[in-house]
N, C-alpha and C. Protein backbone atom coordinates (compact mmCIF):
# COMPACT_ATOMS: atom_id res chain seq x y z
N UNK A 1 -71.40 6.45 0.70
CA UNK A 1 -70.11 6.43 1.34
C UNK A 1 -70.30 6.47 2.84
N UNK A 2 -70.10 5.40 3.72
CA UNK A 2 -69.86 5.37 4.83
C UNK A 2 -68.94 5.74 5.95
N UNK A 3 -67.86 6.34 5.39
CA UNK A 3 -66.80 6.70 5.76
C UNK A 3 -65.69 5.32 6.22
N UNK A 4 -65.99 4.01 6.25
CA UNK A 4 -65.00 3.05 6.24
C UNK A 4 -64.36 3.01 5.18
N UNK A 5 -63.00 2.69 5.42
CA UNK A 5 -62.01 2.22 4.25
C UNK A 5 -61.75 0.84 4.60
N UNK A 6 -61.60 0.57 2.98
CA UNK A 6 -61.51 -0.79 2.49
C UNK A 6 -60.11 -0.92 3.15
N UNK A 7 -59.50 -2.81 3.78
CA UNK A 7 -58.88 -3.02 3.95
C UNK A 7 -57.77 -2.89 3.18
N UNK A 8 -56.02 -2.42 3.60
CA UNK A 8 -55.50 -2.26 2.77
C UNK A 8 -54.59 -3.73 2.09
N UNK A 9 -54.49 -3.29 0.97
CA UNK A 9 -53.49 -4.56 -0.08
C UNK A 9 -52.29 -4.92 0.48
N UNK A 10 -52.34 -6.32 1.05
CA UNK A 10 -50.73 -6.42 1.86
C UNK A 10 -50.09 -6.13 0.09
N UNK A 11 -48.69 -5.63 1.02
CA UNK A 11 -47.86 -5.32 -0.22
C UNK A 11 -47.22 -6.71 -0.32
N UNK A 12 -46.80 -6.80 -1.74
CA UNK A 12 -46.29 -7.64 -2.42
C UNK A 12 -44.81 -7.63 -2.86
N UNK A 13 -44.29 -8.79 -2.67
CA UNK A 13 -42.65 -9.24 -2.95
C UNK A 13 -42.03 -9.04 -4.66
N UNK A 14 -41.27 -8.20 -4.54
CA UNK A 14 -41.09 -8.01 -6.27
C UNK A 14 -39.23 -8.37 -6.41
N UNK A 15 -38.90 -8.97 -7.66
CA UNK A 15 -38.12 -9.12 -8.37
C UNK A 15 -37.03 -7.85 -8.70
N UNK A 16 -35.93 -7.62 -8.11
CA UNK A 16 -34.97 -6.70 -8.18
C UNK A 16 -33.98 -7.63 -8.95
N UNK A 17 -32.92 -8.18 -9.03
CA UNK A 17 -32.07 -8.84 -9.83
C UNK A 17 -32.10 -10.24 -9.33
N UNK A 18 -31.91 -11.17 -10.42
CA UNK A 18 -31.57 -12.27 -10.65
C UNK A 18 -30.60 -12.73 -11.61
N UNK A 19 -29.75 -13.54 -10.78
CA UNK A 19 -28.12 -13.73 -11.99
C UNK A 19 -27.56 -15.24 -11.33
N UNK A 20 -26.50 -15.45 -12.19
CA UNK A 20 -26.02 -17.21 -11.59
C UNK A 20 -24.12 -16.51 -11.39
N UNK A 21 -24.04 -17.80 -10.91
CA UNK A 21 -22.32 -17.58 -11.17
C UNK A 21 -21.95 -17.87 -12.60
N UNK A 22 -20.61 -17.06 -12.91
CA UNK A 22 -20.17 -17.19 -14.10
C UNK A 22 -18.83 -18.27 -14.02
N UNK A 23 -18.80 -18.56 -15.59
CA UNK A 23 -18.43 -19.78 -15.77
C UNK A 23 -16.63 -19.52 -16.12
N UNK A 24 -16.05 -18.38 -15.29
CA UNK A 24 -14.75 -17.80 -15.53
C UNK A 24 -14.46 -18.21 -13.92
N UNK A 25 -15.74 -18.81 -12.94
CA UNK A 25 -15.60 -19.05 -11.75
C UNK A 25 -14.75 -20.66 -11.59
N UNK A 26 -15.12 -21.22 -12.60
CA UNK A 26 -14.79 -22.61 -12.78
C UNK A 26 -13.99 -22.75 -13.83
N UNK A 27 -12.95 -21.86 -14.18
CA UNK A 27 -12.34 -22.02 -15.63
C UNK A 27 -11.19 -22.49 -15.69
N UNK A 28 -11.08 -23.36 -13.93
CA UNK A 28 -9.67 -24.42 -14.10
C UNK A 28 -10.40 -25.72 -14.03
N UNK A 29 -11.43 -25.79 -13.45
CA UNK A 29 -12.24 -27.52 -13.70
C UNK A 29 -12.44 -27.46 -15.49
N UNK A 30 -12.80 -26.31 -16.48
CA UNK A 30 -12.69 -26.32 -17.56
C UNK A 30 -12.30 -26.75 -17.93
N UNK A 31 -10.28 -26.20 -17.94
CA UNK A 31 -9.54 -26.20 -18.73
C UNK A 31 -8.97 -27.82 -18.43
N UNK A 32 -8.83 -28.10 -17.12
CA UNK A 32 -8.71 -29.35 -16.94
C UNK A 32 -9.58 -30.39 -17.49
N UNK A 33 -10.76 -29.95 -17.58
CA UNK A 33 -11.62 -30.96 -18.13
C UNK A 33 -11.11 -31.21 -19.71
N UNK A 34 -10.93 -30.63 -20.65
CA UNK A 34 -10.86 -30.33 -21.60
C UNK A 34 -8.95 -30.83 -22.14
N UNK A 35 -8.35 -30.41 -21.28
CA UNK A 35 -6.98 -31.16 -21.12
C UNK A 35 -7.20 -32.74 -21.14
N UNK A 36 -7.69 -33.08 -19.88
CA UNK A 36 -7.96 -34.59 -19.77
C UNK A 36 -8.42 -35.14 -20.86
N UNK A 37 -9.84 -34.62 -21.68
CA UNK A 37 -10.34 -35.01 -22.84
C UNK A 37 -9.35 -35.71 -24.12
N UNK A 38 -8.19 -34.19 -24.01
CA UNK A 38 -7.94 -34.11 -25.59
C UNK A 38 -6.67 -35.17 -25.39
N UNK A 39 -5.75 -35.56 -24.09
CA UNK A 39 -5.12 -36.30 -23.80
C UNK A 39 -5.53 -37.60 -24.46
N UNK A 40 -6.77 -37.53 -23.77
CA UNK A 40 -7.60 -39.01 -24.03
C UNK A 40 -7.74 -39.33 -25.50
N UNK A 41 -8.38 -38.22 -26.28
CA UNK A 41 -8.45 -38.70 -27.25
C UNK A 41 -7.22 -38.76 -28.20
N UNK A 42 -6.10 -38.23 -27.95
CA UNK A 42 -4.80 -38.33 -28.70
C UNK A 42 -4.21 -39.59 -28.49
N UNK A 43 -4.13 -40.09 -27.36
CA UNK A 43 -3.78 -41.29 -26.84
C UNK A 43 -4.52 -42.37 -27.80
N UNK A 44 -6.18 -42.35 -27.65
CA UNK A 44 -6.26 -43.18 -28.45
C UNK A 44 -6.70 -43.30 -29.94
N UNK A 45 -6.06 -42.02 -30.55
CA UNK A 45 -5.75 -42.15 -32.29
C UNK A 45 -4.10 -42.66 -31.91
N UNK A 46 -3.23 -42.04 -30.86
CA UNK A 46 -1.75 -42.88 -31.52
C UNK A 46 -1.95 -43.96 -31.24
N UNK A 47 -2.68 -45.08 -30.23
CA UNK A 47 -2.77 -46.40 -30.27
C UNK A 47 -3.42 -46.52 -31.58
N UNK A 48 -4.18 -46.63 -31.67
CA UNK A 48 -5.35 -46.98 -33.36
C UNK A 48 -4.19 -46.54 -34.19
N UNK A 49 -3.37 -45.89 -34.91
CA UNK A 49 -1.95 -45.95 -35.53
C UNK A 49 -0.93 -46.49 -34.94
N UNK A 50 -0.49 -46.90 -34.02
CA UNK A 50 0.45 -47.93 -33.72
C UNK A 50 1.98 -47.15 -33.07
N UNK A 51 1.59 -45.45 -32.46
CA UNK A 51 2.28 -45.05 -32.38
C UNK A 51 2.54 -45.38 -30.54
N UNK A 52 1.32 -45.77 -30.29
CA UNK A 52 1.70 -46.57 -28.63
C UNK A 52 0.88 -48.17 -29.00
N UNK A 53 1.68 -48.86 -27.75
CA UNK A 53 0.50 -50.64 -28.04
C UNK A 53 -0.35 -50.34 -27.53
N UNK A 54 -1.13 -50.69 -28.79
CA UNK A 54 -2.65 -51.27 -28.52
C UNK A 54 -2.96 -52.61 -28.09
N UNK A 55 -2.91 -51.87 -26.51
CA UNK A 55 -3.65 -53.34 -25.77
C UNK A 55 -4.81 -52.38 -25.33
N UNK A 56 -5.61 -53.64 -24.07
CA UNK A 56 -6.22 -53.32 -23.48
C UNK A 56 -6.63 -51.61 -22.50
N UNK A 57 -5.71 -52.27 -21.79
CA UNK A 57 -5.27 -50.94 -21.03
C UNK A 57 -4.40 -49.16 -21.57
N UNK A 58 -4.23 -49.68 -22.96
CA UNK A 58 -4.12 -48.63 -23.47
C UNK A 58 -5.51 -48.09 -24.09
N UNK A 59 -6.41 -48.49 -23.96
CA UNK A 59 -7.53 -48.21 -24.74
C UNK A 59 -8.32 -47.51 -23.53
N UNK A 60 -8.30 -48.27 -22.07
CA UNK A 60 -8.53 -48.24 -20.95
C UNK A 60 -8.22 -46.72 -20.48
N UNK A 61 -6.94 -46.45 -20.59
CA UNK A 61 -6.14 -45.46 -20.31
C UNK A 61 -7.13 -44.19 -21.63
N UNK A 62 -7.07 -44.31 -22.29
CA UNK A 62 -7.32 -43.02 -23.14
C UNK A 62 -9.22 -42.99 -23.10
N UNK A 63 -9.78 -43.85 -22.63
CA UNK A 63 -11.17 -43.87 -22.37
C UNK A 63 -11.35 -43.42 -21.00
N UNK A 64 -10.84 -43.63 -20.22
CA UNK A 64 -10.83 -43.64 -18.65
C UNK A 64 -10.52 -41.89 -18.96
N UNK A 65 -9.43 -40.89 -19.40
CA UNK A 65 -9.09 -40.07 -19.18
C UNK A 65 -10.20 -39.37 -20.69
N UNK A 66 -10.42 -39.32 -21.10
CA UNK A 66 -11.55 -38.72 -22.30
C UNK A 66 -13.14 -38.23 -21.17
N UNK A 67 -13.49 -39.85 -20.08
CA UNK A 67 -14.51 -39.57 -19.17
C UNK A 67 -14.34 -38.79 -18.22
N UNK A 68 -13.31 -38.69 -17.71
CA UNK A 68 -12.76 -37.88 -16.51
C UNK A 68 -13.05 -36.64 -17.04
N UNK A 69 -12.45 -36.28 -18.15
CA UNK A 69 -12.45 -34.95 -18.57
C UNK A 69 -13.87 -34.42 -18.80
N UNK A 70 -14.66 -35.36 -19.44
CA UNK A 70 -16.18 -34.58 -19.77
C UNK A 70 -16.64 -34.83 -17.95
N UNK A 71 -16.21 -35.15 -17.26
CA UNK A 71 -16.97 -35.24 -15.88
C UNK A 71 -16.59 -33.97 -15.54
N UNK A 72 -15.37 -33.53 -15.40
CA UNK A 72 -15.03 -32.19 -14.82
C UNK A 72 -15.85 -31.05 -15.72
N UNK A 73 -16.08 -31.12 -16.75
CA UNK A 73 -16.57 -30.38 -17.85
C UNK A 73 -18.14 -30.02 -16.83
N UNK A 74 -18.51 -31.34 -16.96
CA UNK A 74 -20.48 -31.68 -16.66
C UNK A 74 -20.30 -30.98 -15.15
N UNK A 75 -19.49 -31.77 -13.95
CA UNK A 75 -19.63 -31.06 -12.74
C UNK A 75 -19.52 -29.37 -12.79
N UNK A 76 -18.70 -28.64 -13.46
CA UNK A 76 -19.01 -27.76 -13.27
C UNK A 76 -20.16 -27.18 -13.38
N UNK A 77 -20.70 -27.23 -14.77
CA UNK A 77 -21.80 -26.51 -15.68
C UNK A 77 -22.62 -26.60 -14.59
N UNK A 78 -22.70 -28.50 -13.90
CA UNK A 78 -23.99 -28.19 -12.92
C UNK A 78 -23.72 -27.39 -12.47
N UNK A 79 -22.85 -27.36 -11.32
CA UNK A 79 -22.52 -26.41 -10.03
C UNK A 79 -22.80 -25.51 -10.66
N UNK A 80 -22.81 -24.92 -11.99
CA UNK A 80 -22.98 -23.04 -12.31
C UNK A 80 -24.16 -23.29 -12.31
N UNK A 81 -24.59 -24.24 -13.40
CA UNK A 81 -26.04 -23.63 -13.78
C UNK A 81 -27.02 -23.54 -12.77
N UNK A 82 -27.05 -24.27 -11.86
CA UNK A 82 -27.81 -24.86 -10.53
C UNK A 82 -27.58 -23.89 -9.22
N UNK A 83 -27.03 -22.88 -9.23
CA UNK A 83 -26.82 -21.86 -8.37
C UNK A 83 -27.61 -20.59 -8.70
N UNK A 84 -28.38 -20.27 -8.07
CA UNK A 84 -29.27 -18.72 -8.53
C UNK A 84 -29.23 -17.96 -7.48
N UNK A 85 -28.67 -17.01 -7.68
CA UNK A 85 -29.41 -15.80 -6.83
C UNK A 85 -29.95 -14.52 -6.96
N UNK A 86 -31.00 -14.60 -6.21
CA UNK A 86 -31.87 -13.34 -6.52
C UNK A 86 -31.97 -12.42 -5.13
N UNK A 87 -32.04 -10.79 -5.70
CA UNK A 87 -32.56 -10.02 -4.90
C UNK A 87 -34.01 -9.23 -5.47
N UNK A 88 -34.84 -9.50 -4.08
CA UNK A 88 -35.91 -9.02 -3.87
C UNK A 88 -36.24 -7.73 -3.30
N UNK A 89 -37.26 -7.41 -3.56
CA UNK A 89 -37.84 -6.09 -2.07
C UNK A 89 -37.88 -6.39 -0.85
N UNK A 90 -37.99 -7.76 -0.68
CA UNK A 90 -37.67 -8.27 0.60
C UNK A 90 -36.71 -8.79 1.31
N UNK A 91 -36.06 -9.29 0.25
CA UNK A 91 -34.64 -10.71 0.84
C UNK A 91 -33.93 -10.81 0.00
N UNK A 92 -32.73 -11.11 0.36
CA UNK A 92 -31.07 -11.68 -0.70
C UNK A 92 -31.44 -13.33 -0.67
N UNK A 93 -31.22 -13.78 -1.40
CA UNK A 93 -31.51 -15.46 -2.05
C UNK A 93 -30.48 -15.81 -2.45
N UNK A 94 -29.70 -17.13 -1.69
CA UNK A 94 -29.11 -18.05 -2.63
C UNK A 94 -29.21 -18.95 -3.16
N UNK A 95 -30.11 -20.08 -3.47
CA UNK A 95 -30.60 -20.83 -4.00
C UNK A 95 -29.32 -21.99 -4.81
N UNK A 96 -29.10 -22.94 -4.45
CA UNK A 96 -28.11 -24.08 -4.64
C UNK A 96 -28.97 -25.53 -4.62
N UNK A 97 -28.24 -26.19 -5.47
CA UNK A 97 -28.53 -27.97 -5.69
C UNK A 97 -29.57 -28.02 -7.02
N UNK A 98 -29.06 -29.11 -7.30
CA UNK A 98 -29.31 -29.88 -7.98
C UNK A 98 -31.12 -30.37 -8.25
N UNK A 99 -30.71 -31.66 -7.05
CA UNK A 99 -32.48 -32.32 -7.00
C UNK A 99 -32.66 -31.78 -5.93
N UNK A 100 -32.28 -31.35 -4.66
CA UNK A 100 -32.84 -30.96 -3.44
C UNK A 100 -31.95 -29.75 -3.14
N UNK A 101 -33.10 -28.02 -3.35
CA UNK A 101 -33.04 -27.24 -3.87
C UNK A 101 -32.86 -26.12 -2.38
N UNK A 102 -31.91 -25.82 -1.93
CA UNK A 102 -31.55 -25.39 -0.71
C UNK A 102 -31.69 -23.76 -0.84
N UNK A 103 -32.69 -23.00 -0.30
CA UNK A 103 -32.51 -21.65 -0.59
C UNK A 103 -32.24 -20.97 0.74
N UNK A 104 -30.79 -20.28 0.82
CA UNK A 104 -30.60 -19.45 2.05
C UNK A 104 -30.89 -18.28 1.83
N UNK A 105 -31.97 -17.61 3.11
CA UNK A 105 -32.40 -16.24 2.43
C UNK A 105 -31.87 -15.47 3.94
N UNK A 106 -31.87 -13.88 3.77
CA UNK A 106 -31.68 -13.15 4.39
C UNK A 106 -33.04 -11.83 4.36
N UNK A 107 -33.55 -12.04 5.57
CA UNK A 107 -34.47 -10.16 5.32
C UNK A 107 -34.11 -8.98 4.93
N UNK A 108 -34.15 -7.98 4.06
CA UNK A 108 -33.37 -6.88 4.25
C UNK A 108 -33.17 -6.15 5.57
N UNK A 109 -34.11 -6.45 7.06
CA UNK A 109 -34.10 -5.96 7.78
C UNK A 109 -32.95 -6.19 8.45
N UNK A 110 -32.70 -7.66 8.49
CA UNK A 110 -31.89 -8.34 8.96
C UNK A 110 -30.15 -8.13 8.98
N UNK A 111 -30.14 -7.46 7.55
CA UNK A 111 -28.56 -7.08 6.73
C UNK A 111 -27.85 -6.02 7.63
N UNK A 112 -27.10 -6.65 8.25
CA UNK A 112 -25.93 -5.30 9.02
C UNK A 112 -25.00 -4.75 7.83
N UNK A 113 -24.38 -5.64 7.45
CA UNK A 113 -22.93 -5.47 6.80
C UNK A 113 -23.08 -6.50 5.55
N UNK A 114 -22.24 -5.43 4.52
CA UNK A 114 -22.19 -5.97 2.90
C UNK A 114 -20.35 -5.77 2.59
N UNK A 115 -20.11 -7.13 2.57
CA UNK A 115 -18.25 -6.89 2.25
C UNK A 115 -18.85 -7.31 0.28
N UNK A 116 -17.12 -7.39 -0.05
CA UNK A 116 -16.87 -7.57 -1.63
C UNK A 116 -15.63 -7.90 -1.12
N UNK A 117 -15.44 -9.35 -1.83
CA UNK A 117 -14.10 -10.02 -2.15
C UNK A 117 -13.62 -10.05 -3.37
N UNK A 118 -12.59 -9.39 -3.73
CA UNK A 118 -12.25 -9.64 -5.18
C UNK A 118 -10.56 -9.69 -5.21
N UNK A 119 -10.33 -11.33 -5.66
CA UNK A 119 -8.86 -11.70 -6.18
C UNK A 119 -8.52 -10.73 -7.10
N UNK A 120 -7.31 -10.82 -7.51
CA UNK A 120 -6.11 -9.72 -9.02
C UNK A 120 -7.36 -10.61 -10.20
N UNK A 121 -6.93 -11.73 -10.39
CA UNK A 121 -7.85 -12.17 -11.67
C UNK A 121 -9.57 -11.69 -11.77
N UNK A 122 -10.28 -11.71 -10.77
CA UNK A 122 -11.23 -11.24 -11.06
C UNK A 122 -11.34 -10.22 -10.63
N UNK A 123 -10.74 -9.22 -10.32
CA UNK A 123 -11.19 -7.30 -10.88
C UNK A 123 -10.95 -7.36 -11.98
N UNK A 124 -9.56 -8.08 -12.69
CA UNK A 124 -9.98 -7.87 -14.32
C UNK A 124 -11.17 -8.07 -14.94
N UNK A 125 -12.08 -8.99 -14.72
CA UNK A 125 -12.86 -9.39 -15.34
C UNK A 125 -14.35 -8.73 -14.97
N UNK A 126 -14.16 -7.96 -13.63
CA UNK A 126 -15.12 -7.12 -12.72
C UNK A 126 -16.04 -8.29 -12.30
N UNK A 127 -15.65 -9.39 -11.57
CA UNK A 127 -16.24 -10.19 -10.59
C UNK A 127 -15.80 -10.30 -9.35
N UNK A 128 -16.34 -11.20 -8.11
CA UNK A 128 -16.33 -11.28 -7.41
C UNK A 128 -17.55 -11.84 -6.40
N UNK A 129 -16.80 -11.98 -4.90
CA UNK A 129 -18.09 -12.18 -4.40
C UNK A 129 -19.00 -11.31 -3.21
N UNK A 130 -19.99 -11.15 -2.67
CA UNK A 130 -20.71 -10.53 -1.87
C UNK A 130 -21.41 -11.17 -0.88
N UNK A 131 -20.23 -10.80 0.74
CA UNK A 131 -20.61 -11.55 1.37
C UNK A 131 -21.79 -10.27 2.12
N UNK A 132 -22.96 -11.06 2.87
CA UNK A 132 -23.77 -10.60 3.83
C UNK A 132 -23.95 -10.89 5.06
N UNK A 133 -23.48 -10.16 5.86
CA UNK A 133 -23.69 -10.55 7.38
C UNK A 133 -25.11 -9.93 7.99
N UNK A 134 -25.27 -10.23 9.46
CA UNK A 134 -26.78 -10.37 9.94
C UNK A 134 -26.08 -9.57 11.08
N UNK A 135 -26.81 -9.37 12.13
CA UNK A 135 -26.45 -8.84 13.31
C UNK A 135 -26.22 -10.04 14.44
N UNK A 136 -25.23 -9.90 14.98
CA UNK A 136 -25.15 -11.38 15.76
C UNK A 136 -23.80 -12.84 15.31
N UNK A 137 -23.71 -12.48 14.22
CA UNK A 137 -22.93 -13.91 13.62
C UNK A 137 -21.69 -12.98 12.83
N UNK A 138 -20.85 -13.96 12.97
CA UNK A 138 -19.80 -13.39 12.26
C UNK A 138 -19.06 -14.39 11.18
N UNK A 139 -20.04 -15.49 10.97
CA UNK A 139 -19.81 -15.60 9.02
C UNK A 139 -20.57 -15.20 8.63
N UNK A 140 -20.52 -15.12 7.40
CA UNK A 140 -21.58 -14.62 6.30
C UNK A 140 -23.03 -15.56 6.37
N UNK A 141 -24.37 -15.02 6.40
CA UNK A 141 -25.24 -15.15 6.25
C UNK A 141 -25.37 -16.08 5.11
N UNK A 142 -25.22 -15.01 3.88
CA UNK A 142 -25.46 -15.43 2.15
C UNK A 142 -24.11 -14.89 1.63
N UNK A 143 -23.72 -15.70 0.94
CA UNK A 143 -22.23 -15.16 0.08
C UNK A 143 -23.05 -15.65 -1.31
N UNK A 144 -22.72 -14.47 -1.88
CA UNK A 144 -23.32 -14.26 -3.51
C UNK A 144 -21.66 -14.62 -4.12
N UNK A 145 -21.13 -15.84 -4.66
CA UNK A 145 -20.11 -15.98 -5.43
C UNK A 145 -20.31 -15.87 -6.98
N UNK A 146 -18.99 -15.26 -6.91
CA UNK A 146 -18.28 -15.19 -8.71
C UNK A 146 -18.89 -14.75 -9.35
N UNK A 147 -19.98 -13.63 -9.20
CA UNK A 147 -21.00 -12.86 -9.60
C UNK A 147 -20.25 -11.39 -10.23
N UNK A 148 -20.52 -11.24 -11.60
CA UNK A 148 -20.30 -9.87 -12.35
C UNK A 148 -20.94 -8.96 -11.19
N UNK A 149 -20.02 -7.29 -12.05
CA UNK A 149 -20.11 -6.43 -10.82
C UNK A 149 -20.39 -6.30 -9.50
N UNK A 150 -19.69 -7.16 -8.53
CA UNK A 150 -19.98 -6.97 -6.98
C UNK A 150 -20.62 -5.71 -6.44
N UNK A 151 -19.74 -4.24 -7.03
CA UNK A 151 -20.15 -3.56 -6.57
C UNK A 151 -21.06 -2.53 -6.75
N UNK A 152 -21.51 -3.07 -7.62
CA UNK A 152 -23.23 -2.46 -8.05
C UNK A 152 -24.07 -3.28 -7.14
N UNK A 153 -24.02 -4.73 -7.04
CA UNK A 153 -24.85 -5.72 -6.32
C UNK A 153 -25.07 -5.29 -4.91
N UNK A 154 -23.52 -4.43 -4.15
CA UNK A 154 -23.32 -4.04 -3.07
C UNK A 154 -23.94 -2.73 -2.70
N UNK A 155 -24.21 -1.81 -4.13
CA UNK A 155 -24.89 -0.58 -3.94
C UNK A 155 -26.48 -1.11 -3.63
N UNK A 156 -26.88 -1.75 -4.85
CA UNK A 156 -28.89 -2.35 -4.87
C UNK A 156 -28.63 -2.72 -3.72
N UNK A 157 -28.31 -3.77 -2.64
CA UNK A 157 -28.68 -4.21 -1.62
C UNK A 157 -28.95 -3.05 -0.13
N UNK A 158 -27.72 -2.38 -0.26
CA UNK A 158 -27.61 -1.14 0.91
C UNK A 158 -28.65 -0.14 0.24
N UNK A 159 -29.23 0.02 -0.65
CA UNK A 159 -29.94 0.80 -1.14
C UNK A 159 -31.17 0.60 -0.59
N UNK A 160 -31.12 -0.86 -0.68
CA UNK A 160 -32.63 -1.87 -0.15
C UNK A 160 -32.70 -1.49 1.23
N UNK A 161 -31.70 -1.50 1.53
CA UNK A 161 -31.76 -1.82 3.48
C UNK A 161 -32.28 -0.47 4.27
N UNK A 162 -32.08 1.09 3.41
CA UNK A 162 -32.14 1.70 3.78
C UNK A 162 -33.49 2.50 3.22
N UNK A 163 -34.19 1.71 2.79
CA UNK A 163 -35.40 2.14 2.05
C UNK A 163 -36.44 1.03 2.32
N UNK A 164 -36.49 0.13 3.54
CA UNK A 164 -37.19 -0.99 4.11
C UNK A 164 -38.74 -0.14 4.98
N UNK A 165 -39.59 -0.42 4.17
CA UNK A 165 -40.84 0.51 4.91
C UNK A 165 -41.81 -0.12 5.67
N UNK A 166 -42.40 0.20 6.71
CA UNK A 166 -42.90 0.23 8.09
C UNK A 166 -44.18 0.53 7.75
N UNK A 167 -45.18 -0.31 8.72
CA UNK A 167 -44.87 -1.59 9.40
C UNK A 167 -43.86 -2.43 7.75
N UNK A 168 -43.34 -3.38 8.37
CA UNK A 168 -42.73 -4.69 7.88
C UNK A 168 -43.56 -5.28 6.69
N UNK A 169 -44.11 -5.46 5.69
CA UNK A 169 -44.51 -6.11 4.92
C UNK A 169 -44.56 -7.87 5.07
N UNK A 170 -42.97 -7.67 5.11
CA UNK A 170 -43.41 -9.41 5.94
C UNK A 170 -43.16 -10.21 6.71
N UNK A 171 -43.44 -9.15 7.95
CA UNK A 171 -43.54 -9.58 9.10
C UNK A 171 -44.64 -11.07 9.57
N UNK A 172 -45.12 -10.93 8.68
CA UNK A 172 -46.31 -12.50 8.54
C UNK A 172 -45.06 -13.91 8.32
N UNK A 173 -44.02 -13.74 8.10
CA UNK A 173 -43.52 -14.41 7.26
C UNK A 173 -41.95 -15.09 8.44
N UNK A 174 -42.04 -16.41 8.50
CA UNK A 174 -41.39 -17.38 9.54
C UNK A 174 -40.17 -16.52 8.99
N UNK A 175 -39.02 -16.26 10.32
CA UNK A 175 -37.37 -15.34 9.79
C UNK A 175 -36.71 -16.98 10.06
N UNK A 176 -36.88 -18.00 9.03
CA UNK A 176 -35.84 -19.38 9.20
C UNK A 176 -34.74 -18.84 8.29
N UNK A 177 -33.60 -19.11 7.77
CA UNK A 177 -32.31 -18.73 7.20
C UNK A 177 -32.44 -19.62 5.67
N UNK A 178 -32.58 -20.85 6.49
CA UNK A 178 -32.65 -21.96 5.25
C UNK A 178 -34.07 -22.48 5.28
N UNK A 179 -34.62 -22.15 4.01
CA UNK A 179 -35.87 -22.77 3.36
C UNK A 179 -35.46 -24.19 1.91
N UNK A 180 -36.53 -24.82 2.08
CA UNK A 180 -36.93 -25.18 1.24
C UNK A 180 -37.22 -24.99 -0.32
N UNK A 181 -37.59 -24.18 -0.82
CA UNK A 181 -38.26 -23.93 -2.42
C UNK A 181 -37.40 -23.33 -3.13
């Protein structure tokens, strides 16, 4: 034993919650979707029985509104399913798109202020959203939308902010807002 100590283990980024928006966020592109559908397809069983003419454009008409409806259906699901956000030991994540995958992150160092927006319809349902501000700007950083319990999400984060340990862990690490991955 020489009396040197081994260099220490940079600390490592860990997994605190990960969740998407819920699908009570989009439950008028739903219902609309699903309206449009059943329109469509009623329309064209009463043409195919003779209870409207079967022409063209009646066929047109109940196909055209059957697609519309599964489009509103499909756009949503993406928009839900394709939205993630995660909190870390290090950072709030919003993560959005499709093919080109936009992640806005925030440091915990960074976090001044944690609001909660919640409409009459969603406290029933205990959703809402969680906006995060930075020091300096006065929109929101990261807004966590239509996310179950806001205000648990609002406790873990201030919990984080005030339990951020020194030196910085990752301070190695570029402070850009919007990344890539």
């Amino acid at each position: 034993m020489s009396g040197t100590r081994a260099p220490e283990k940079p600390q490592q980024e860990h997994l605190i919650a990960k969740f998407t928006q819920k699908r009570d966020s989009a439950l008028v592109f739903y219902l609309f979707g699903i309206l449009l559908f059943f329109l469509g397809w009623l329309f064209m069983i009463l043409s195919s029985i003779g209870y409207v003419t079967a022409t063209f454009e009646a066929w047109y008409i109940g196909l055209w509104s059957m697609t519309l409806g599964s489009l509103a259906i499909l756009w949503a699901e993406i928009r839900r399913r394709y939205t993630l956000y995660a909190i870390t030991s290090w950072t709030v994540r919003a993560r959005k798109g499709y093919l080109n995958h936009v992640t806005t992150r925030v440091f915990l160092d960074e976090i001044t202020e944690v609001n909660i927006l919640v409409d009459a319809e969603e406290r029933i349902v205990d959703q809402g959203d969680v906006e995060i501000f930075v020091a300096g700007e006065t929109t929101p950083a990261v807004v966590l939308m239509s996310v179950d319990n806001p205000r648990g999400i609002k406790e873990i984060i201030i919990s984080l902010t005030k339990t951020i340990p020194e030196p910085l862990p990752w301070a190695h690490i570029e402070r850009s807002r919007i990344v890539t991955y």
